[in-house]
C-alpha atoms as a PDB file:
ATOM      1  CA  UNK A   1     -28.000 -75.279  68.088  1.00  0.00           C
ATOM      2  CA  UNK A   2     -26.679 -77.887  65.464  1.00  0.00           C
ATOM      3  CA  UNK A   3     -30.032 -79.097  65.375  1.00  0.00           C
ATOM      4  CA  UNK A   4     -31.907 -76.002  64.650  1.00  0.00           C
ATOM      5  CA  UNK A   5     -30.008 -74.487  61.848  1.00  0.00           C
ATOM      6  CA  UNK A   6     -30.084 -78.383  60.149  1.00  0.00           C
ATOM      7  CA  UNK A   7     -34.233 -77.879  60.272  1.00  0.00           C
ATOM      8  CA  UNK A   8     -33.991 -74.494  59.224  1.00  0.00           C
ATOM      9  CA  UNK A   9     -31.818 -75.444  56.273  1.00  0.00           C
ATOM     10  CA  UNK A  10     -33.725 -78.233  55.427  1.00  0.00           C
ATOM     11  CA  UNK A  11     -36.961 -76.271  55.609  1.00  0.00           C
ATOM     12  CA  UNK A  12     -34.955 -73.614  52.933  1.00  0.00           C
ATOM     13  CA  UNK A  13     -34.240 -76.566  50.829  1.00  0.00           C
ATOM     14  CA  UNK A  14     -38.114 -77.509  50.581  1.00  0.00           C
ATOM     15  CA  UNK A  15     -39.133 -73.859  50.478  1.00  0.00           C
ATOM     16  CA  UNK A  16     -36.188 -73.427  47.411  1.00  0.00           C
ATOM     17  CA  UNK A  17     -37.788 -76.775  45.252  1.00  0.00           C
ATOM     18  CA  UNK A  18     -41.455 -76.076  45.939  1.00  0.00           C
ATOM     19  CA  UNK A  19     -40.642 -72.647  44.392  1.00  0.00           C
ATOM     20  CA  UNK A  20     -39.098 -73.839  41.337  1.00  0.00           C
ATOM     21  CA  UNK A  21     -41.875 -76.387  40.893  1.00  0.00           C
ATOM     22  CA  UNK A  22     -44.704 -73.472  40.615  1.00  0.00           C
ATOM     23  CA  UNK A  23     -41.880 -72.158  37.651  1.00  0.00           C
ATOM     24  CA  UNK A  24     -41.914 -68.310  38.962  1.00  0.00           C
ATOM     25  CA  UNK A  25     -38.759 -69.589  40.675  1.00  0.00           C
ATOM     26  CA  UNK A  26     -35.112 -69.223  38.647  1.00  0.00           C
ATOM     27  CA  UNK A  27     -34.035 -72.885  37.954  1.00  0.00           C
ATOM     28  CA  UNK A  28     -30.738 -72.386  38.954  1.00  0.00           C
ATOM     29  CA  UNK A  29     -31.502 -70.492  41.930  1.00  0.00           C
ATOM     30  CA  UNK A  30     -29.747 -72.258  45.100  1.00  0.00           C
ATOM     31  CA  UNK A  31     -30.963 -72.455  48.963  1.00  0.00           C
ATOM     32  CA  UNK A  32     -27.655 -71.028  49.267  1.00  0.00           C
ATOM     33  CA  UNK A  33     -28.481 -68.076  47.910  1.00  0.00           C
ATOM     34  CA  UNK A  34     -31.219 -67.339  50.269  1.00  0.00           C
ATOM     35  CA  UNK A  35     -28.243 -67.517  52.967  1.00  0.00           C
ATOM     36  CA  UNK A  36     -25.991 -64.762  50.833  1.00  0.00           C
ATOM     37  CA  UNK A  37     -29.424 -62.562  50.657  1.00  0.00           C
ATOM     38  CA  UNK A  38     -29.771 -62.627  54.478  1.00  0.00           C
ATOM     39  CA  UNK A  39     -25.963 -61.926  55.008  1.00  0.00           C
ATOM     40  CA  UNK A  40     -26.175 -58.730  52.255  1.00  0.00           C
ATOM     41  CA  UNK A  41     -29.373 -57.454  53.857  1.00  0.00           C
ATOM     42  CA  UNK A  42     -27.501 -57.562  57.401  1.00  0.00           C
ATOM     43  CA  UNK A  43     -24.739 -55.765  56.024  1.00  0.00           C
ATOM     44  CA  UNK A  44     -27.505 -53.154  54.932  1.00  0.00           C
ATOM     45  CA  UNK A  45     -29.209 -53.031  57.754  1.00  0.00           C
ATOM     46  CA  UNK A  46     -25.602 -52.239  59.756  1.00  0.00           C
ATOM     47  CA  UNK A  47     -24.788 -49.478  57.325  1.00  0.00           C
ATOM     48  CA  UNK A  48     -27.556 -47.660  57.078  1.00  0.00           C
ATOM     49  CA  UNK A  49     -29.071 -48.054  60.830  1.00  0.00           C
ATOM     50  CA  UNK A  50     -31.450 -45.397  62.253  1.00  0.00           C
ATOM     51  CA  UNK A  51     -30.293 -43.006  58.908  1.00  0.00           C
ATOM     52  CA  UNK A  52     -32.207 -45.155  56.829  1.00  0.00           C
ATOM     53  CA  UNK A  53     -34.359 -47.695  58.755  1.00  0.00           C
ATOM     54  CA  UNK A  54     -36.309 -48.971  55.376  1.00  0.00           C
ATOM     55  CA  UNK A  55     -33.151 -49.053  53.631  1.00  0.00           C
ATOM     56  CA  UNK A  56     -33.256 -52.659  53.539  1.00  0.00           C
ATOM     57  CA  UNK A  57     -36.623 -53.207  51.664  1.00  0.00           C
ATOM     58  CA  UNK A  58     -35.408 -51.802  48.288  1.00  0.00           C
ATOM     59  CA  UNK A  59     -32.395 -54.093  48.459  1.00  0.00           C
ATOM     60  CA  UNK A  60     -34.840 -57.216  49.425  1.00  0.00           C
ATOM     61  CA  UNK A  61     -37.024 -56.426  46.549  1.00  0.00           C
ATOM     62  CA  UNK A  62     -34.124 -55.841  43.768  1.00  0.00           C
ATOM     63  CA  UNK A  63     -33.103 -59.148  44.974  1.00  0.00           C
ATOM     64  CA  UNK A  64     -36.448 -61.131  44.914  1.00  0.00           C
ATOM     65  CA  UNK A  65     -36.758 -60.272  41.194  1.00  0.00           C
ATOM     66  CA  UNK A  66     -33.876 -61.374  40.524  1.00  0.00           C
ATOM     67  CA  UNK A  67     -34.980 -64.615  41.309  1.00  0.00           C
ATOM     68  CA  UNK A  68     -37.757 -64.493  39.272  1.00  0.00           C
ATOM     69  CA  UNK A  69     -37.944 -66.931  36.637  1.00  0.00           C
ATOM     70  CA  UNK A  70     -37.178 -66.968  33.603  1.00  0.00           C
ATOM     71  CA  UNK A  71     -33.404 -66.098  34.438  1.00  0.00           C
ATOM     72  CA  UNK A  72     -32.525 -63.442  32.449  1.00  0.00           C
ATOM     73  CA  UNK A  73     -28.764 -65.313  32.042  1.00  0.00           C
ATOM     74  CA  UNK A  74     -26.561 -67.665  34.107  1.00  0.00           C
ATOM     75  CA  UNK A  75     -24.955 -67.550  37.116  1.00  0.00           C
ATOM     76  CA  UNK A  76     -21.449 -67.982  38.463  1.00  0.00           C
ATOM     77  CA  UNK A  77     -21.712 -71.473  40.431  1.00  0.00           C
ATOM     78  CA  UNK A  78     -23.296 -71.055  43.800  1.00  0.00           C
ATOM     79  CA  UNK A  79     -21.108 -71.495  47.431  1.00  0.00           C
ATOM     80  CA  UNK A  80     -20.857 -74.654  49.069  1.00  0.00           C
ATOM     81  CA  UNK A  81     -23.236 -74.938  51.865  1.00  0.00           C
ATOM     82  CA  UNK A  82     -20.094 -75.931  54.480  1.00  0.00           C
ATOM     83  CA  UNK A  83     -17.837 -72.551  53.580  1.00  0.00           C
ATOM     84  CA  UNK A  84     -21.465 -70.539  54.010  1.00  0.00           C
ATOM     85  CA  UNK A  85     -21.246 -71.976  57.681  1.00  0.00           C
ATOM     86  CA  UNK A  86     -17.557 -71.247  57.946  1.00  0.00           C
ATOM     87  CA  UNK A  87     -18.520 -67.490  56.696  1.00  0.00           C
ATOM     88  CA  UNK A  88     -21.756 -66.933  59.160  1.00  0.00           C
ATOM     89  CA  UNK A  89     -20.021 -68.485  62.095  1.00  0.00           C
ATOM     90  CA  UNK A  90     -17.404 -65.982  61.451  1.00  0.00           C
ATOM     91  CA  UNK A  91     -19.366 -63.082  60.654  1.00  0.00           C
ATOM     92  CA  UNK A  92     -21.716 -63.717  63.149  1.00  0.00           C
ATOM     93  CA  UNK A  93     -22.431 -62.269  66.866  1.00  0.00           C
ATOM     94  CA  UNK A  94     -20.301 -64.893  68.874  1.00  0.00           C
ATOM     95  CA  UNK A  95     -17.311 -63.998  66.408  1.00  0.00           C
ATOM     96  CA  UNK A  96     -18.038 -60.494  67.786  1.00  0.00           C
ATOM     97  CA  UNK A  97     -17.660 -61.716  71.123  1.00  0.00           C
ATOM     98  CA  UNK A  98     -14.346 -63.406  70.224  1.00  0.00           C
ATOM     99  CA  UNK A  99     -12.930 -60.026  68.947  1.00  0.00           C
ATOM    100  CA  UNK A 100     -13.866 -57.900  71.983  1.00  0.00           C
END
């Protein structure tokens, strides 16, 4: 499982800087971020459920352009990748399992 999330991080990390090279990309925009999006979008996904199934896809969009280049001001300082892991491990199904 180690493994897998390393390639999928790394893959995020290539995705992330071949962005920013084509410049539509935000500069300061981190593959960490891509990890909060995914974590907000669950939590929108949870909330809203079978009341509003396409709930989701508004929030994805507002957040793409957001990422849009040029940044539009700065940013607080992104998370470090190793308390990201500490929060998805926790927030995450087998932490579920641990409560129940």
């Amino acid at each position: 499982m180690e493994r897998r999330r390393n390639e999928a991080y790394e893959g995020t990390v290539e995705l992330v800087g071949r962005a920013k090279a084509t410049g539509r990309l935000r500069e300061d925009f981190d593959s960490s971020d891509l990890v909060l999006l995914h974590m907000a979008n669950a939590g929108v996904v949870n909330a809203t459920g079978d009341a509003a199934p396409d709930a989701w896809r508004r929030v994805v969009a507002l957040f793409i352009q957001s990422f849009e280049a040029p940044a539009r001001g700065t940013l607080p300082a992104s998370t470090e990748h190793d308390a990201l892991c500490r929060a998805m491990l926790r927030a995450g199904p087998a932490a579920d399992a641990r409560t129940n």
